[in-house]
C-alpha atoms as a PDB file:
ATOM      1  CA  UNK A   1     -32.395  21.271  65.580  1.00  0.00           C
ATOM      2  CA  UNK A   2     -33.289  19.188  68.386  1.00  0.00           C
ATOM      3  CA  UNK A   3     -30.391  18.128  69.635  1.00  0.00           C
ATOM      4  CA  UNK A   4     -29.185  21.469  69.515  1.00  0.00           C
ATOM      5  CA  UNK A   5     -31.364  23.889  71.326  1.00  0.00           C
ATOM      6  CA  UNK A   6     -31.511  22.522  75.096  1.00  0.00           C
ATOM      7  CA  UNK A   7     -35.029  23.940  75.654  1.00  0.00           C
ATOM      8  CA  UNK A   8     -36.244  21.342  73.122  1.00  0.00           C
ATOM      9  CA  UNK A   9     -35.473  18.572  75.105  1.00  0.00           C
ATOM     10  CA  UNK A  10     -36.452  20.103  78.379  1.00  0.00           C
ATOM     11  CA  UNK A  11     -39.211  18.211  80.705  1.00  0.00           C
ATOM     12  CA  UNK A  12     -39.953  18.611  83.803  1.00  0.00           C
ATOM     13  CA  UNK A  13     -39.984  16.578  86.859  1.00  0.00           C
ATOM     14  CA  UNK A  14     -40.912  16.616  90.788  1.00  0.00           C
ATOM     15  CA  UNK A  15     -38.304  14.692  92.732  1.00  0.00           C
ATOM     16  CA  UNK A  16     -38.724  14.640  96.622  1.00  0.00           C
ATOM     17  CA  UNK A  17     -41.492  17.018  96.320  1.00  0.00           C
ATOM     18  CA  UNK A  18     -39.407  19.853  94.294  1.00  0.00           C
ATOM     19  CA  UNK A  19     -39.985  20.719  90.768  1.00  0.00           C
ATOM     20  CA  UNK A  20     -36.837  19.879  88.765  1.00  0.00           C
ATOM     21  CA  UNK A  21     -35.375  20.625  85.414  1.00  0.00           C
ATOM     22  CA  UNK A  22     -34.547  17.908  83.449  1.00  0.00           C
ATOM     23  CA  UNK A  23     -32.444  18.362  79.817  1.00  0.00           C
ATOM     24  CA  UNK A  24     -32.357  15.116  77.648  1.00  0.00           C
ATOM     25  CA  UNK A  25     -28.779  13.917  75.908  1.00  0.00           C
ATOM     26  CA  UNK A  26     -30.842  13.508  72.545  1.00  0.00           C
ATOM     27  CA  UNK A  27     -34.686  13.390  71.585  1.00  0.00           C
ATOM     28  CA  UNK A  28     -36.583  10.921  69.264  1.00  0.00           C
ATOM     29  CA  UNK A  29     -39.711  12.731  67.459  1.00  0.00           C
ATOM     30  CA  UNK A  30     -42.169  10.271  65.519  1.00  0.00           C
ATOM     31  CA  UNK A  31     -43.256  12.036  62.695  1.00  0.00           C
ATOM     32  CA  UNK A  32     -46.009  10.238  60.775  1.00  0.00           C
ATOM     33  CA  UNK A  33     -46.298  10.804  57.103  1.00  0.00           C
ATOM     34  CA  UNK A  34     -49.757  10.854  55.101  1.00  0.00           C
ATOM     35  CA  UNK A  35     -49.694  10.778  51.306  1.00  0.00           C
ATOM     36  CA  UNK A  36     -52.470  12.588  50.168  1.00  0.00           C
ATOM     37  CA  UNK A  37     -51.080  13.499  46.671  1.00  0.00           C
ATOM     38  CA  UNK A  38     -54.011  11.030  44.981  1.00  0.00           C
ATOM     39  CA  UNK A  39     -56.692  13.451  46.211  1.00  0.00           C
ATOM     40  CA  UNK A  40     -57.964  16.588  44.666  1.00  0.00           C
ATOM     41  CA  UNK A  41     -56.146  19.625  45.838  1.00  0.00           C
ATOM     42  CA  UNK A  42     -59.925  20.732  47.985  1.00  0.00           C
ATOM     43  CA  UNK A  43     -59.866  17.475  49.535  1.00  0.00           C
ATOM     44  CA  UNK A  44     -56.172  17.398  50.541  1.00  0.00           C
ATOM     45  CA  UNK A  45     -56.812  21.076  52.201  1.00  0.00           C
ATOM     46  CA  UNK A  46     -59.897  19.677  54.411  1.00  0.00           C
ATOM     47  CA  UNK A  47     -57.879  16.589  55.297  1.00  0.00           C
ATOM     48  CA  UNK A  48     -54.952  17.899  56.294  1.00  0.00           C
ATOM     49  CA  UNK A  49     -57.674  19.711  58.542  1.00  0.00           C
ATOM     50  CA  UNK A  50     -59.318  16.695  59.956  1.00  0.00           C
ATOM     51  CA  UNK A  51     -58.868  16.308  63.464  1.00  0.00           C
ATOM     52  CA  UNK A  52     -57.201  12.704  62.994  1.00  0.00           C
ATOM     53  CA  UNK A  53     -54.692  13.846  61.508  1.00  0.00           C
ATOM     54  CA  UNK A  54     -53.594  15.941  64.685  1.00  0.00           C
ATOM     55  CA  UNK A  55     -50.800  15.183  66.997  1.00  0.00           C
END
């Protein structure tokens, strides 16, 4: 999906001054993964909650 909507891979940059759009070839997301299937269902809700777990 990425690599195929443009406004995905969109930044922005200021060259000389002027605010330019910039539109990546291809993006690289790291998406971390956290196993929490050997906790209790209550505990897996509040830690999927738990602000280290954020971005």
């Amino acid at each position: 999906m990425r690599d195929r909507y443009e406004t995905l891979r969109t930044t922005f940059v200021v060259v000389e001054g002027d605010l330019v759009q910039v539109i990546a070839p291809s993006l690289t997301i790291p998406v971390s993964v956290i196993d929490l299937r050997h906790l209790p269902a209550t505990e897996r809700e509040a830690e999927t909650r738990h602000p280290k777990n954020r971005f």
